[in-house]
Protein backbone atom coordinates (compact mmCIF):
# COMPACT_ATOMS: atom_id res chain seq x y z
CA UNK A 1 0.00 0.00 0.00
CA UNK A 2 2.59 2.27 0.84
CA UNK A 3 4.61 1.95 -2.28
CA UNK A 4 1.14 2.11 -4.54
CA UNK A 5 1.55 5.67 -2.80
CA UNK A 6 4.58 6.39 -3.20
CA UNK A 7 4.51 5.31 -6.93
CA UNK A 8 1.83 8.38 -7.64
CA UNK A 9 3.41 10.77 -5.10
CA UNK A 10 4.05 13.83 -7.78
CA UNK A 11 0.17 13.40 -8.67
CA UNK A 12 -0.70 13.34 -4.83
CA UNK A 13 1.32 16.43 -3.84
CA UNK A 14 -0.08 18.53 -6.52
CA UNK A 15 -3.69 17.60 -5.51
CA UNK A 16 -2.62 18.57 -1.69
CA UNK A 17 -1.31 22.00 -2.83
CA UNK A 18 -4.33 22.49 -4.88
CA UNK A 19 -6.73 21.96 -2.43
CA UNK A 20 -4.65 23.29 0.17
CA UNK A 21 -5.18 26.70 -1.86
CA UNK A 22 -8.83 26.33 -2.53
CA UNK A 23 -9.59 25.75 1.21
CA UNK A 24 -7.45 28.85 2.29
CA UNK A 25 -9.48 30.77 -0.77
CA UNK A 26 -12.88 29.97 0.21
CA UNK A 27 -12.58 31.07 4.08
CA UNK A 28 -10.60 33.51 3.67
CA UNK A 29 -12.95 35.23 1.46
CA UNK A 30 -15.95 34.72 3.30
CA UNK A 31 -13.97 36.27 6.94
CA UNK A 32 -12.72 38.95 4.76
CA UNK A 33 -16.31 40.52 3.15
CA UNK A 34 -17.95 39.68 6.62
CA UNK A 35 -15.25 41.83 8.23
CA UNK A 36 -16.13 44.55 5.33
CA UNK A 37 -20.32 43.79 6.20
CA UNK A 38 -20.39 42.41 2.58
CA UNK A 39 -23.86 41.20 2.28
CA UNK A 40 -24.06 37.40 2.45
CA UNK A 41 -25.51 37.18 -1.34
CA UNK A 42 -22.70 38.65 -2.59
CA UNK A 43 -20.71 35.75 -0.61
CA UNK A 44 -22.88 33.14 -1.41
CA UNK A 45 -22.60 33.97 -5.58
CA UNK A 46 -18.87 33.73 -5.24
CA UNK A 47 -18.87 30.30 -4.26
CA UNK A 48 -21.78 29.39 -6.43
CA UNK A 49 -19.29 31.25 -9.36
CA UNK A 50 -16.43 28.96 -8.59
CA UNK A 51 -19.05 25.75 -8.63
CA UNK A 52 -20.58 26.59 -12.01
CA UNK A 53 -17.51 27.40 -13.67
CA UNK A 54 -16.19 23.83 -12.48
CA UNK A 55 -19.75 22.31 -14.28
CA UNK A 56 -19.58 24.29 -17.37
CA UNK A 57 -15.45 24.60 -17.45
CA UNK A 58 -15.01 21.05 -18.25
CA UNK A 59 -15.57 20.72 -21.87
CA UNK A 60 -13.64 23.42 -22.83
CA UNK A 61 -10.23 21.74 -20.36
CA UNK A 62 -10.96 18.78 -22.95
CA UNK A 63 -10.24 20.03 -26.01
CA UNK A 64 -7.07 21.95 -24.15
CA UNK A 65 -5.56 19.04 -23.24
CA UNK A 66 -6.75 17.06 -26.42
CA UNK A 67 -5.04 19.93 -28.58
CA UNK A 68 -1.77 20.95 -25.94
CA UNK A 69 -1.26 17.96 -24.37
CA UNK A 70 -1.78 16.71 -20.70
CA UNK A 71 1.36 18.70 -18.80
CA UNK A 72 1.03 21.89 -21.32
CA UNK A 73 -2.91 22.10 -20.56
CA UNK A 74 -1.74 21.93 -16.55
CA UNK A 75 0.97 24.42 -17.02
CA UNK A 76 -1.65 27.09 -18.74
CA UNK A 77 -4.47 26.37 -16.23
CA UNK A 78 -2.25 26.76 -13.14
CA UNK A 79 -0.96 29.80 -14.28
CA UNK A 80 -4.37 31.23 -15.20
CA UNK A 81 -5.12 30.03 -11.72
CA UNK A 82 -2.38 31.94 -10.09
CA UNK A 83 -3.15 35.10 -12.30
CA UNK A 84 -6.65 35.14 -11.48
CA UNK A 85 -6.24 34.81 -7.94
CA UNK A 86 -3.51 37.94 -8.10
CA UNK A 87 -6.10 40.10 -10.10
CA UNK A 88 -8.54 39.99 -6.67
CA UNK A 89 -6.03 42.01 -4.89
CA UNK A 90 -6.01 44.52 -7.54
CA UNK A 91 -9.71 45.75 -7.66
CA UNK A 92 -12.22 45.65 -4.49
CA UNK A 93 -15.30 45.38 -6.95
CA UNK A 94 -17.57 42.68 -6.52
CA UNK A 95 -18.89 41.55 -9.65
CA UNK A 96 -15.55 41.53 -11.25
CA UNK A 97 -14.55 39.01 -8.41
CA UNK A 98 -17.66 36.95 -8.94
CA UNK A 99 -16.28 36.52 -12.96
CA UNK A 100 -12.57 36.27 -11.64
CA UNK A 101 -14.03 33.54 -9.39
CA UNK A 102 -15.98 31.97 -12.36
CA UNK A 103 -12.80 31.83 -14.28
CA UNK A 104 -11.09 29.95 -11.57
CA UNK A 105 -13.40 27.12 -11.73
CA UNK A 106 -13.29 26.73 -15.05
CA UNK A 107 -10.02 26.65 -15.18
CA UNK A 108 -9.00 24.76 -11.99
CA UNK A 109 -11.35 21.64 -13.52
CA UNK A 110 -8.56 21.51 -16.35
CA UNK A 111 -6.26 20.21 -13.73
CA UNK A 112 -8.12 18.17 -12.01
CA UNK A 113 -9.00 16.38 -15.38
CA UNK A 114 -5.16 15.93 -15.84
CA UNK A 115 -4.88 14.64 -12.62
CA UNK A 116 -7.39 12.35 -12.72
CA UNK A 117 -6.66 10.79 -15.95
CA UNK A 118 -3.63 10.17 -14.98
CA UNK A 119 -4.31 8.01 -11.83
CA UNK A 120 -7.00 6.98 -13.84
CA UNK A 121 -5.24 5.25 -16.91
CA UNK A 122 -2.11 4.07 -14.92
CA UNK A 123 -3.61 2.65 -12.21
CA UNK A 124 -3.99 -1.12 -12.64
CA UNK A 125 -7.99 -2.32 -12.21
CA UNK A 126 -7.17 -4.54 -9.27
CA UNK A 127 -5.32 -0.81 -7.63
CA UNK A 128 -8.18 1.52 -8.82
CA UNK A 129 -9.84 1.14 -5.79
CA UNK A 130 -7.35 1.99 -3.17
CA UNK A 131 -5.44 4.73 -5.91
CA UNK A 132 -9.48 6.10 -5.66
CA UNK A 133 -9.16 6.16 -1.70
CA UNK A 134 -5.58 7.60 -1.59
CA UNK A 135 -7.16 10.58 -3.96
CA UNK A 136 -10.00 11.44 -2.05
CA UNK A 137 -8.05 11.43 1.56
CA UNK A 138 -5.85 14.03 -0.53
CA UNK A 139 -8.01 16.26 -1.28
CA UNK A 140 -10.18 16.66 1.78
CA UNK A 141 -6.71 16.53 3.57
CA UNK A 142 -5.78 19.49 1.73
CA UNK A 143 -8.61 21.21 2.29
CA UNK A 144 -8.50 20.85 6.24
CA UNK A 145 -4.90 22.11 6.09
CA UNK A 146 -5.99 25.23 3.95
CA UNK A 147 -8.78 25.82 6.80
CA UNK A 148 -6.47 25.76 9.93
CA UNK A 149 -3.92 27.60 7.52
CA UNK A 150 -6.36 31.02 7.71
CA UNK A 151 -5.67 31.23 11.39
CA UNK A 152 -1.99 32.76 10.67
CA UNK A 153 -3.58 35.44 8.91
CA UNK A 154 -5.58 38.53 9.28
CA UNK A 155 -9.15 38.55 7.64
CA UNK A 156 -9.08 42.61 6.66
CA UNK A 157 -5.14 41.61 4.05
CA UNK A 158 -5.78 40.89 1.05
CA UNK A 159 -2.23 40.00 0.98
CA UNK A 160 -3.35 36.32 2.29
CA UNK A 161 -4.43 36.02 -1.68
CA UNK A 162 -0.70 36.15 -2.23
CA UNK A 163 -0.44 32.49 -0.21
CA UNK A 164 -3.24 31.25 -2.06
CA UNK A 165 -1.61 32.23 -5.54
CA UNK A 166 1.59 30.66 -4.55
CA UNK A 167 -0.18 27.47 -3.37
CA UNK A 168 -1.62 27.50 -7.23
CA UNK A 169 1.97 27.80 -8.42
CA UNK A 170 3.73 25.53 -6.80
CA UNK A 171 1.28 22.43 -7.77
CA UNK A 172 2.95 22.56 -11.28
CA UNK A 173 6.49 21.76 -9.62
CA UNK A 174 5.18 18.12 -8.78
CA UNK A 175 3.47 17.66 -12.66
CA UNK A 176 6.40 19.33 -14.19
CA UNK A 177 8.96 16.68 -12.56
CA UNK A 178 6.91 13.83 -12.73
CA UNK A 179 8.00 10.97 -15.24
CA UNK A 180 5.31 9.60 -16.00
CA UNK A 181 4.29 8.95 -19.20
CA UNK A 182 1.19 11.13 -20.69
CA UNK A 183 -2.02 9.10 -19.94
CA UNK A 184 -4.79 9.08 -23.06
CA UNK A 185 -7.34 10.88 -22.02
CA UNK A 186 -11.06 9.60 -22.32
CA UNK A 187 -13.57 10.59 -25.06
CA UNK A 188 -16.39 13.29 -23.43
CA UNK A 189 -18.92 11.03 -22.97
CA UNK A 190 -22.55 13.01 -23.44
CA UNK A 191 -24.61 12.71 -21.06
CA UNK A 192 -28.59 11.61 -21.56
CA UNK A 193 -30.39 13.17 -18.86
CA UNK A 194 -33.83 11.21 -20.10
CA UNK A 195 -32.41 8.24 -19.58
CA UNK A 196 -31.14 8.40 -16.17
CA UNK A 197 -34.15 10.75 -14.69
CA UNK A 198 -36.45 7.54 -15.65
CA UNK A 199 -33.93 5.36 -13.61
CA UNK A 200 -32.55 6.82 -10.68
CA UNK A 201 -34.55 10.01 -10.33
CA UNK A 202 -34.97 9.66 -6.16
CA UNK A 203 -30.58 9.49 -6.65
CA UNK A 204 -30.67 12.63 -8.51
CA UNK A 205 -32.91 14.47 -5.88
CA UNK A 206 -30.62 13.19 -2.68
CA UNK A 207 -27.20 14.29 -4.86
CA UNK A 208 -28.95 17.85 -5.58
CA UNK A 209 -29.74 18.68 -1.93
CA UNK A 210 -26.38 17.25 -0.55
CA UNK A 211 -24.81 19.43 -3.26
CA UNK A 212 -26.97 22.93 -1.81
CA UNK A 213 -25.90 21.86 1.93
CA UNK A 214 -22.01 21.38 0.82
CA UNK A 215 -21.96 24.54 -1.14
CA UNK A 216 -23.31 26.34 1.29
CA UNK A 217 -20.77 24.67 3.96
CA UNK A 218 -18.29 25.77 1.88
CA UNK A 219 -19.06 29.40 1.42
CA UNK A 220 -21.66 30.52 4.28
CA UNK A 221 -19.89 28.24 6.77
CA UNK A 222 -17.48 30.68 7.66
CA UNK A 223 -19.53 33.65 8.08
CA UNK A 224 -22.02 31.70 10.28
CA UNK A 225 -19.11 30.95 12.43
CA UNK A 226 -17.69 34.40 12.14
CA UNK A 227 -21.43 35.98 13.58
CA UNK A 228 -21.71 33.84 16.28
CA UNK A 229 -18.58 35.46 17.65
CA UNK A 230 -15.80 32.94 16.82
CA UNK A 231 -12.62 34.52 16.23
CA UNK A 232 -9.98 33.42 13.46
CA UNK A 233 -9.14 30.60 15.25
CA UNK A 234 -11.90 29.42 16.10
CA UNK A 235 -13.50 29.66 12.59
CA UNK A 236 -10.65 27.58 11.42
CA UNK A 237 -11.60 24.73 13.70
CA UNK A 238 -14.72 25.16 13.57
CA UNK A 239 -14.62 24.42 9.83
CA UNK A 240 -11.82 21.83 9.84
CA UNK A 241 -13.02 19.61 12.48
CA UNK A 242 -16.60 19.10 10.28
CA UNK A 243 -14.41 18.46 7.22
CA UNK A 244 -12.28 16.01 9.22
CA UNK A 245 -15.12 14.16 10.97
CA UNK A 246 -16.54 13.70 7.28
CA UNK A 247 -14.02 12.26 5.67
CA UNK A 248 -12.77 10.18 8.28
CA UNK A 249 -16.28 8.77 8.32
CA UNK A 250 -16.46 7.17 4.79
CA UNK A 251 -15.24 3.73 5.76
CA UNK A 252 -17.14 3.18 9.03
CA UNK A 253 -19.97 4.50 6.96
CA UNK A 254 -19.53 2.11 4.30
CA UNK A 255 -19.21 -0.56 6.28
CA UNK A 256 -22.67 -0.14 7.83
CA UNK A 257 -24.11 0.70 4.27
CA UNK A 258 -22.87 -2.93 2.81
CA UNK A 259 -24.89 -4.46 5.66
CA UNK A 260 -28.03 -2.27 5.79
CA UNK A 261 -30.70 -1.04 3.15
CA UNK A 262 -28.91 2.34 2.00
CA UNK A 263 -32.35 3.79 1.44
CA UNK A 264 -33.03 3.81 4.91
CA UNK A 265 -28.98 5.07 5.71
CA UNK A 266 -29.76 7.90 3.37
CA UNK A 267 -33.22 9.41 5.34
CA UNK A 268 -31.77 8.11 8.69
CA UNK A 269 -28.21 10.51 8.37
CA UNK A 270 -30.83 12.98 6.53
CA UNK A 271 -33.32 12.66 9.88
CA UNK A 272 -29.96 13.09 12.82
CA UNK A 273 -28.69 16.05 10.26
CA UNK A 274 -32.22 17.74 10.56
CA UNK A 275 -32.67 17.28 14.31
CA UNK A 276 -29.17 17.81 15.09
CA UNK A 277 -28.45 21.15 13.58
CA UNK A 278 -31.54 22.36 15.33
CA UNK A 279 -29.48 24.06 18.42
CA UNK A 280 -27.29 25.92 16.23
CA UNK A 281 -30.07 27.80 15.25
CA UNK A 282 -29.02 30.77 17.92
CA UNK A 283 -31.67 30.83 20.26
CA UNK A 284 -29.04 28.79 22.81
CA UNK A 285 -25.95 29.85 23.71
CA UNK A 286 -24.19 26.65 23.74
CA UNK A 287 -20.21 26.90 24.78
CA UNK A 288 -17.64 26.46 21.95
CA UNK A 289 -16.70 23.09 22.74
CA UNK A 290 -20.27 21.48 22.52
CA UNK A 291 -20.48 23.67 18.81
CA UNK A 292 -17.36 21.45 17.63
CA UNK A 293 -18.97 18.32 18.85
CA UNK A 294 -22.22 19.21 17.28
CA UNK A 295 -20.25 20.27 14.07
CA UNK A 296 -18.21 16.97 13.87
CA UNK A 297 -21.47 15.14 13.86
CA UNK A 298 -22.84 17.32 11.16
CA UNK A 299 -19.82 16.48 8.58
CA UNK A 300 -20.48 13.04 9.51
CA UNK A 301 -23.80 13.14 8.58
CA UNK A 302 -23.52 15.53 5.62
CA UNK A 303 -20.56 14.27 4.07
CA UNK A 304 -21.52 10.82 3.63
CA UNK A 305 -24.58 11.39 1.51
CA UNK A 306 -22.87 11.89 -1.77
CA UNK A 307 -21.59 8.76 -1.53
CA UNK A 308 -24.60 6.96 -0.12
CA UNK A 309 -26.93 8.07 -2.77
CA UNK A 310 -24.24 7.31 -5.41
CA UNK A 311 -23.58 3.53 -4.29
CA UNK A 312 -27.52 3.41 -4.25
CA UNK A 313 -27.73 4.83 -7.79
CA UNK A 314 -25.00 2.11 -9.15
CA UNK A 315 -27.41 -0.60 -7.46
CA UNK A 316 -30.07 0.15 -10.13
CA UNK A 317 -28.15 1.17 -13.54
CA UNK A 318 -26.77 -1.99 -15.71
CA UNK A 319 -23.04 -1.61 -15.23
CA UNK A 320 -22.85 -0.37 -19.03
CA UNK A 321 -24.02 2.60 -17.84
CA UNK A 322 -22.09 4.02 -15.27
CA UNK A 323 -19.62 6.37 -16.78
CA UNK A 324 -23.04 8.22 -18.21
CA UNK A 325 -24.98 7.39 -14.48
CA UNK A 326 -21.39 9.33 -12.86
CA UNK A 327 -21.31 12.14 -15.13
CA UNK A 328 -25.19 12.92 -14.38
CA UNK A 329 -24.85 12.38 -10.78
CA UNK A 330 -21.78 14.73 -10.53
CA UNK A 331 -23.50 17.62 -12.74
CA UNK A 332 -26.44 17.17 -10.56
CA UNK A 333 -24.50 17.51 -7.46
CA UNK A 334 -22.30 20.34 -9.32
CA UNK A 335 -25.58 22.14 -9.91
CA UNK A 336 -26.87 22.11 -6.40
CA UNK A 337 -23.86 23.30 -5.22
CA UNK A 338 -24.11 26.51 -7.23
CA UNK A 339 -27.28 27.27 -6.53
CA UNK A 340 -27.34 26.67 -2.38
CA UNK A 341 -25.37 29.11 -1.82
CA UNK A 342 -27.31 31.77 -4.04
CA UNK A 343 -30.36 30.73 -1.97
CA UNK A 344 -28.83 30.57 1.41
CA UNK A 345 -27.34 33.82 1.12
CA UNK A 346 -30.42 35.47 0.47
CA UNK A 347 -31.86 33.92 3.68
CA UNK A 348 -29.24 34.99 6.05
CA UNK A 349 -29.36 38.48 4.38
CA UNK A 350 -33.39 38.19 5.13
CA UNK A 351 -33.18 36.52 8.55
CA UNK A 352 -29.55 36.81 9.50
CA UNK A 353 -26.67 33.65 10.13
CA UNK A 354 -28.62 31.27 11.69
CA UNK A 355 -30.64 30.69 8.46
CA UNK A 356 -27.55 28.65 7.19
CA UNK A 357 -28.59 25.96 9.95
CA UNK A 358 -32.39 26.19 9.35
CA UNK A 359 -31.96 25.72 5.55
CA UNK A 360 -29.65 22.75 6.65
CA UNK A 361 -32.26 21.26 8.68
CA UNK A 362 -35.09 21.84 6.08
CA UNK A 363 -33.24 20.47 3.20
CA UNK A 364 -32.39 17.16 5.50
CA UNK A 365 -36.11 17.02 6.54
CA UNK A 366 -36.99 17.18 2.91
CA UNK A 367 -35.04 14.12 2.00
CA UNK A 368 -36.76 12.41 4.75
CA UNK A 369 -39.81 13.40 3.39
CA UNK A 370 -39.66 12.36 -0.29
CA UNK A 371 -37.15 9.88 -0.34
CA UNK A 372 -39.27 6.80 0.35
CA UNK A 373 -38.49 3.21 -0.11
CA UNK A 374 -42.20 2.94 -2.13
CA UNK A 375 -41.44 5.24 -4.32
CA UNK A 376 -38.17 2.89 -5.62
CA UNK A 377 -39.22 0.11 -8.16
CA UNK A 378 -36.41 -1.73 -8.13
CA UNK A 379 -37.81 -2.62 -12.22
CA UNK A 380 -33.51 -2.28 -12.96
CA UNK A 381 -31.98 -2.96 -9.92
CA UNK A 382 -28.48 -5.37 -10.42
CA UNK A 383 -26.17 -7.13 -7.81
CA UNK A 384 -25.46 -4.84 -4.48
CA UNK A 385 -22.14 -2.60 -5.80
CA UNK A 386 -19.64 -2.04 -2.59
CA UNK A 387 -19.66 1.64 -0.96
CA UNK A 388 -16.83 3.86 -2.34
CA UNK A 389 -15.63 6.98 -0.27
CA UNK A 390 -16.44 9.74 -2.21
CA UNK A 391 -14.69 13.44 -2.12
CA UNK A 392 -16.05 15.66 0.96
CA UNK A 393 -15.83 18.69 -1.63
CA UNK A 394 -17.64 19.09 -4.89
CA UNK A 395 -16.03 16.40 -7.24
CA UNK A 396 -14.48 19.00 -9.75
CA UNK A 397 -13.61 16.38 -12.99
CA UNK A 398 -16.09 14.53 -14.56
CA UNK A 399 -12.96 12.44 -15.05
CA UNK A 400 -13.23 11.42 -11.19
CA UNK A 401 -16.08 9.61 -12.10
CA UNK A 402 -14.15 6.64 -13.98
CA UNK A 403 -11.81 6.28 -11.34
CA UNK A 404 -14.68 4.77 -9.40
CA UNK A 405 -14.01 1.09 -9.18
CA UNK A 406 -17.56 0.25 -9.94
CA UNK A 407 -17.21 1.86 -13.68
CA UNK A 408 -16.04 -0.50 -16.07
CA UNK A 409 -15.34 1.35 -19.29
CA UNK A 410 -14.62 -1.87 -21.45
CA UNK A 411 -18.22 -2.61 -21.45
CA UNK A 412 -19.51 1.08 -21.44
CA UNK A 413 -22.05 2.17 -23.92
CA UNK A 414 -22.83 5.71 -22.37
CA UNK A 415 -21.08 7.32 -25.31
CA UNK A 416 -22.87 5.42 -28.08
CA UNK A 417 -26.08 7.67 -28.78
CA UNK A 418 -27.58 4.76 -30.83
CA UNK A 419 -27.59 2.62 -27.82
CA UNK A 420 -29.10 5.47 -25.52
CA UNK A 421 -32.18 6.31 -27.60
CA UNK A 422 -32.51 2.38 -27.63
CA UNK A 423 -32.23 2.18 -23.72
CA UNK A 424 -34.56 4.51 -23.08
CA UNK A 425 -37.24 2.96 -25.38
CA UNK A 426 -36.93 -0.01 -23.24
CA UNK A 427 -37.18 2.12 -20.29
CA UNK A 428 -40.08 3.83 -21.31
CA UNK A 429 -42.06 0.24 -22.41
CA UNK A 430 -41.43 -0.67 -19.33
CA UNK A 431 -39.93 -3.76 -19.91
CA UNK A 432 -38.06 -5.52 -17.06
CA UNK A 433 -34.29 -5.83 -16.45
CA UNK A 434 -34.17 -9.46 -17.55
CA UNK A 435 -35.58 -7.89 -21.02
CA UNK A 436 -33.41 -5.58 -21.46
CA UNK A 437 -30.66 -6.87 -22.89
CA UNK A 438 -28.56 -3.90 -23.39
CA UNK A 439 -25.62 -4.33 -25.97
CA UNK A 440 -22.80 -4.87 -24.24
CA UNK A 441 -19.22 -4.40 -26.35
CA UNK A 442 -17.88 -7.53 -24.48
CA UNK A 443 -20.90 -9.52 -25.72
CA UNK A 444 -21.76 -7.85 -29.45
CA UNK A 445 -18.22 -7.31 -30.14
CA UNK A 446 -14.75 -9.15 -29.59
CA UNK A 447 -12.12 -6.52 -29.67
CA UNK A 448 -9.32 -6.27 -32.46
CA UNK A 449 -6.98 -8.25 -30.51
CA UNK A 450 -9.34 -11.08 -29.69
CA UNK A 451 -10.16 -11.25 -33.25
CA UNK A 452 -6.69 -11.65 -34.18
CA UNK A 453 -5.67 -14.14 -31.79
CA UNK A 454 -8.60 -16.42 -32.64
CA UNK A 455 -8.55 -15.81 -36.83
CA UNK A 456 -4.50 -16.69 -36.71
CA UNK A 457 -5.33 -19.92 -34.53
CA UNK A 458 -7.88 -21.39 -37.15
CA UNK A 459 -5.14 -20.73 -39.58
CA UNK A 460 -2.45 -22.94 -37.75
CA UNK A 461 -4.96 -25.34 -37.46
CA UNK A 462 -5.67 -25.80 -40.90
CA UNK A 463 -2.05 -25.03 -42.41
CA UNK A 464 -1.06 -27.96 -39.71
CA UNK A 465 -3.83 -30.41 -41.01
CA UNK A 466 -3.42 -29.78 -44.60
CA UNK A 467 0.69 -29.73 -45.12
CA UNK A 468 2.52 -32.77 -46.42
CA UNK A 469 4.96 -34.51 -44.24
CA UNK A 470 8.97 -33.43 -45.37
CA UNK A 471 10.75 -36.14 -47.27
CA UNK A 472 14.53 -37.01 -46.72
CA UNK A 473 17.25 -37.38 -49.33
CA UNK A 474 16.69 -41.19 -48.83
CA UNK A 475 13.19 -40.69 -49.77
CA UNK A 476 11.99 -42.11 -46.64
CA UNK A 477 9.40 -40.10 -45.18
CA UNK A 478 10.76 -37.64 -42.04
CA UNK A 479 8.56 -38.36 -39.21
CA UNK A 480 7.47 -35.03 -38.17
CA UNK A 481 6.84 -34.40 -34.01
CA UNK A 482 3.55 -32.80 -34.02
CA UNK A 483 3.53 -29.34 -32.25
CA UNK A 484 1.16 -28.76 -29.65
CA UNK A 485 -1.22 -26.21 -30.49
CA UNK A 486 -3.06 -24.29 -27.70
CA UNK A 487 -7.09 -24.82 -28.69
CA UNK A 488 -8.20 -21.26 -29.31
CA UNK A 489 -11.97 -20.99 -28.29
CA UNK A 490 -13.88 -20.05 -30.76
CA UNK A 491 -18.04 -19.10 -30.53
CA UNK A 492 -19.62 -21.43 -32.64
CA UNK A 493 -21.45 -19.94 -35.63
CA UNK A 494 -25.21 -20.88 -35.26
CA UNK A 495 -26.58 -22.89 -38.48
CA UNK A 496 -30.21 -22.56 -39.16
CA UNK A 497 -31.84 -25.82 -39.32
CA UNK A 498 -32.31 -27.38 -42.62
CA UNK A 499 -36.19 -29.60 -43.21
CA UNK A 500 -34.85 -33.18 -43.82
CA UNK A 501 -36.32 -33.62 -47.63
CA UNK A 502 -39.16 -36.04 -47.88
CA UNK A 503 -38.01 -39.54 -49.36
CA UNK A 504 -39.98 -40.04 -52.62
């Protein structure tokens, strides 16, 4: 384990250093406007910029990297990173941050792309799991360490930007040295939305309001924190011990999810979250340390129902159509990301800070409300998948989505818009998953090398059968050892029954 690790260290270390920046960014940013009584819209559409640039930023990274290359693409996105960040300290206005923030996103996802499909397409498929893990405990790692980092600094300097930008620079040192060989990156796969609404549509509702809540973690989290009287420090642990909590979480959590009806996981963390997040509301003054054990619980709860509602997704989509079902589910997380915190800020500018905990607790009560085991027809449900840790931020690469073990792109027909339209005529018939008979490649189609390797053994076969034996000088015949041929399995080719012809 350790030297599966070490092998992708470079690729690690840049994702620390990246997130490390983005964690730093985001706090910082909300203690600094709350410190200038910035109204909380105005916070919350800076986050929501960053999130929708990330959705919408990722086909243009593609045809970057398809056109530069994989190291040239992450050496023009970091820098754009770093220059954008810089060009905050320059102006104080607002909507030109809100764009500058947009930009970010849509160009950070570039390098998370090249990250990913790098792990992704040198990682062997028995590693893919654990190189997964060690890439998600990265991330959130970094983002805990850019959290506690804000404590060193003063909310009212802008000159903390400067950190953040260097942070951004320095990720390229670990991609620039690495020698590793470029990875081929995998064709945008587009993504039918019919299709997967008709199967997993209770998935897509879960994955939306997780994505509001974590947004709005993210970017009203801080100035929740930062009203209720917390200083610097406190903000920063505050924050960091939720993250923490949540991603340590993931493996007891999926451990309990393998053994119990996820369904019932997903409105029982959605119930405690609810319930729990009612005496933060501020009509108790509750001491700081009872807040941090109160928040730790919350990250448990929160952060584990991305991946909850994913593993319960994978349980009812044929496995041909995960890389499309990952893509959906990440856009639909993506999107309720950027709009929580557009919504959340308007509430705390209506009712002030403790509407960031009642629009928690509402959002939980509504998944215990309309996510109901009745309303799940199981009509396409396959084999129980295992639980996968998932990210505790907002998944920024559709490319992270196959690096999930559970995607198999070898037998993937997400891409194949002939296929889709097909699926969802079955889907919309109505016909069960024992009718469905989706075409597989592995089962329509042998691949090239398969082909090869079973058209050049019928050829031994019959150049051994048909060739004369070798005669000596003597002209008695050379007895020839025979050569032991490996049998080749080959499908046999169906013959249509022929009507035996009536005797006259």
């Amino acid at each position: 384990m350790i030297n599966l690790f070490l092998s992708f260290f470079s690729l690690y270390f840049a994702t620390l250093l990246m997130s490390v920046g983005t964690g730093l960014y985001n706090t910082f940013i909300a203690l600094h406007l709350t410190q200038e009584g910035v109204s909380q819209v105005w916070i919350g559409l800076l986050i929501a910029a960053f999130y929708t640039g990330q959705v919408l930023g990722a086909r243009f990274g593609h045809k970057l990297v398809q056109q530069v290359g994989h190291i040239r693409a992450y050496a023009i996105s970091a820098a754009m990173v770093t220059v954008l960040v810089l060009a905050q300290t320059i102006t104080p206005l607002l909507p030109v941050w809100v764009f500058l923030r947009f930009l970010t996103g849509a160009t950070m996802v570039t390098q998370y792309m090249v990250l990913e499909s790098w792990l992704n397409d040198q990682a062997d498929q028995k590693q893919r799991g654990s190189v997964f893990a060690f890439y998600m405990v990265m991330s959130g790692l970094g983002l805990v360490v850019g959290q506690m980092t804000v404590s060193f600094f003063s909310p009212e300097d802008l000159t903390t930007l400067n950190v953040v930008a260097m942070s951004m620079a320095l990720c390229l040192i670990p991609v620039a040295i690495t020698r590793r060989s470029h990875p081929t990156l995998q064709a945008h796969t587009p993504i039918k939305l019919k299709v997967f609404i008709r199967l997993v549509p209770m998935s897509m509702f879960v994955l939306f309001v997780a994505g509001s809540i974590t947004g709005s973690f993210y970017g009203l989290g801080p100035v929740y924190a930062s009203k209720e009287g917390m200083d610097t420090d406190q903000v920063a642990l505050f924050l960091s011990v939720s993250v923490m909590a949540g991603l340590l979480s993931q493996w007891p959590m999926g451990w309990l999810s393998d053994r119990i009806y996820r369904l019932n996981m997903i409105r029982f963390n959605a119930l405690l979250l609810g319930l729990l997040t009612i005496p933060l509301y501020g009509y108790w003054h509750l001491p700081y340390p009872l807040m941090l054990v109160l928040v730790a619980i919350f990250g448990v709860l929160q952060f584990t129902i991305y991946p909850l509602a994913t593993a319960f997704a994978n349980e009812h989509v044929d496995p041909s159509l995960r890389v499309g079902l990952s893509g959906v589910l990440l856009m639909t997380y993506g999107v309720g990301a950027s709009l929580g915190p557009l919504l959340v800020g308007k509430l705390m500018d209506i009712g002030g800070p403790h509407m960031f905990y009642i629009y928690t607790s509402l959002a939980a009560f509504s998944l215990v409300i309309f996510v109901r085991k009745e309303k799940v027809k199981g009509t396409y449900k396959v084999d129980p998948e295992p639980f996968v840790p998932m990210s505790v931020s907002v998944p920024a690469s559709p490319v992270v989505t196959v690096m999930d073990p559970r995607v198999d792109e070898s037998i993937d027909i997400s891409a194949d818009a002939e296929a889709m339209d097909k699926v969802l005529d079955i889907i919309q018939a109505g016909d069960p998953i024992s009718e469905l008979n989706l075409p597989h490649k592995t089962d329509a189609d042998h691949t090239v090398a398969d082909e090869d390797l079973a058209l050049a053994g019928e050829e031994a076969a019959d150049a051994a059968k048909d060739a004369p034996p070798a005669d000596d000088p003597t002209g008695e015949p050379t007895p020839v050892e025979p050569t032991p041929v490996e049998p080749t399995p080959v499908e046999p080719t169906p013959v249509e029954p022929t009507p035996d012809t009536p005797k006259r």
